[in-house]
Every structure is written in structure tokens, then in C-alpha cells.
Protein backbone atom coordinates (compact mmCIF):
# COMPACT_ATOMS: atom_id res chain seq x y z
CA UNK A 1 -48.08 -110.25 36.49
CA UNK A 2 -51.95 -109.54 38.09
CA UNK A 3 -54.49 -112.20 37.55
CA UNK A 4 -57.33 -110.52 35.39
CA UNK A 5 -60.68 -109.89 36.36
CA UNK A 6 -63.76 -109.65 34.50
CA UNK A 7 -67.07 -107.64 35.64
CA UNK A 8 -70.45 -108.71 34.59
CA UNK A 9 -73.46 -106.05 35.51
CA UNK A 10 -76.94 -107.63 35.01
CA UNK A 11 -79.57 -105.08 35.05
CA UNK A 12 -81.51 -104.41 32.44
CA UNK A 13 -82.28 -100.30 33.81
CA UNK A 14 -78.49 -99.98 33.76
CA UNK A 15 -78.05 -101.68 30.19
CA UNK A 16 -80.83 -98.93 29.13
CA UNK A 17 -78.96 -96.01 30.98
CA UNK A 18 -75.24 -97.20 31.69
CA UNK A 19 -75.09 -93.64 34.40
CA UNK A 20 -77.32 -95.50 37.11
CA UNK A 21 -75.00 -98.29 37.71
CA UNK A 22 -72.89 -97.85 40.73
CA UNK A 23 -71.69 -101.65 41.09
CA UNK A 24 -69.40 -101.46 38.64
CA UNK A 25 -66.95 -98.74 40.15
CA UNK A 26 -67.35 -100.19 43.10
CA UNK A 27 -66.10 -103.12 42.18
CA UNK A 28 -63.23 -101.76 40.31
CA UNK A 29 -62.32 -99.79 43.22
CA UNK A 30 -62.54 -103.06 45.41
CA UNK A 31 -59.97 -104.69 42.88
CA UNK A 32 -57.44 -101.91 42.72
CA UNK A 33 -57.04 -100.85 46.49
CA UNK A 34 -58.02 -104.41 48.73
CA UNK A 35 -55.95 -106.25 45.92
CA UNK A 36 -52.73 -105.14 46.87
CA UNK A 37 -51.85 -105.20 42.93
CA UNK A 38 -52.42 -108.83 42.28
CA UNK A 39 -55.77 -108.21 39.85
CA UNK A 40 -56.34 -106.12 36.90
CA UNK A 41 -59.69 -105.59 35.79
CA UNK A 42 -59.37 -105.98 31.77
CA UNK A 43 -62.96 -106.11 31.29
CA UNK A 44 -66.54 -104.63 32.45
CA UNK A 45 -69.60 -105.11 30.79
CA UNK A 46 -73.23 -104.54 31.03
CA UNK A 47 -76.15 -106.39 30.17
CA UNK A 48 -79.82 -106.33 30.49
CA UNK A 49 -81.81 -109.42 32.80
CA UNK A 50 -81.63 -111.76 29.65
CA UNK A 51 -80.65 -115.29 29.83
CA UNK A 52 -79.08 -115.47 26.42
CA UNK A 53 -77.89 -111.91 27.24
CA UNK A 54 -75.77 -113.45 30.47
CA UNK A 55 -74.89 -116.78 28.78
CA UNK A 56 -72.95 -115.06 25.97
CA UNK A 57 -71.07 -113.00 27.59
CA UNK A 58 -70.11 -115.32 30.16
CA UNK A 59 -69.00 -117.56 27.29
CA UNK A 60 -66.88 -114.77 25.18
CA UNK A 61 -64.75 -113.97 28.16
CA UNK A 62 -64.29 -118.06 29.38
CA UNK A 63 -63.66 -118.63 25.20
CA UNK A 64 -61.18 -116.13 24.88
CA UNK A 65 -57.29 -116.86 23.68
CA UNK A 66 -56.77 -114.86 27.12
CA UNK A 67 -59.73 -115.69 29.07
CA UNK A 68 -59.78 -113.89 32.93
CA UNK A 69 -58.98 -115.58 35.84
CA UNK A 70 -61.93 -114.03 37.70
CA UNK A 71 -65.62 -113.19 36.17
CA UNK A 72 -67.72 -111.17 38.82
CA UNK A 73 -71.21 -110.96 38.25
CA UNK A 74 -73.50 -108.12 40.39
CA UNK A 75 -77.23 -107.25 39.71
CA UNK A 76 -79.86 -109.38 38.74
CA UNK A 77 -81.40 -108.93 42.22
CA UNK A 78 -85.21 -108.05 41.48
CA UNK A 79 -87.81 -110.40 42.18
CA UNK A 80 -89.94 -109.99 39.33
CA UNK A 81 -91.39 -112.57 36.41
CA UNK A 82 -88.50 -110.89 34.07
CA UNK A 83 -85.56 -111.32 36.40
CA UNK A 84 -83.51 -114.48 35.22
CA UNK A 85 -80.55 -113.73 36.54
CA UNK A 86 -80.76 -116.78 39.79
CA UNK A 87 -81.47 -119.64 36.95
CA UNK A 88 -78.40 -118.46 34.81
């Protein structure tokens, strides 16, 4: 049985448009050919570079009857007064 994997994408352009993200597949793709079968990825959201945005989803996948073993989170990487992702 593979260990499940959850994907968190902070960026608030990619929340607005979900077609510019590119971390997401790649990430996906990282799971299903370097993990030799041992993770499935039940679970890929996006969300915009809000605190309370992050913080909730983080919390409905580690609440969950069947929470994942794994939560990656990618984005959140701009440097500007909005970006919140580092203090989350």
C-alpha cells in the first residue's frame, strides 16, 4: 500500500489562473517515477499567499479520518509586503 502525499501550491497568480502553475506536475511527476511506487499523490491544491488561506488547508488534510503521510508545500517565494508564505 503507497504512503499518500499531499501538494500544497501557494501563489496567489496561480490561485487566480490555475494554467500558470508548473510546480504542481512537477511534483506529481517527481512522486510517480523517483518513487518507485511507494507514494500516491491523493491530493493537490492551490491557494493564494494568504495566511488563513495556508493554515486551513494545512489543517483539513492533517484533520482528516485519512490524513497523508506527506504534505508538500511549493510557492510562496516572492519577496514582497503580501507574501506570507515564510511566517506560515
Amino acid at each position: 500500500m503507497p504512503l499518500k502525499a499531499a501538494i500544497l501550491i501557494v501563489s496567489t497568480t496561480a490561485a487566480r489562473d490555475p494554467s500558470t502553475d508548473a510546480a504542481g506536475a512537477v511534483l506529481k511527476d517527481v512522486f510517480a517515477q523517483d518513487g518507485d511506487g511507494k507514494w500516491e499523490v491523493v491530493d493537490t491544491k492551490i491557494v493564494p499567499d494568504i495566511v488563513l488561506d495556508i493554515q486551513r488547508e494545512i489543517k483539513l488534510w492533517t484533520d482528516a479520518a485519512e490524513a497523508p503521510s506527506l504534505i508538500i508545500t511549493t510557492g510562496g517565494t516572492g519577496f514582497a509586503v503580501s507574501d506570507s508564505t515564510p511566517e506560515v
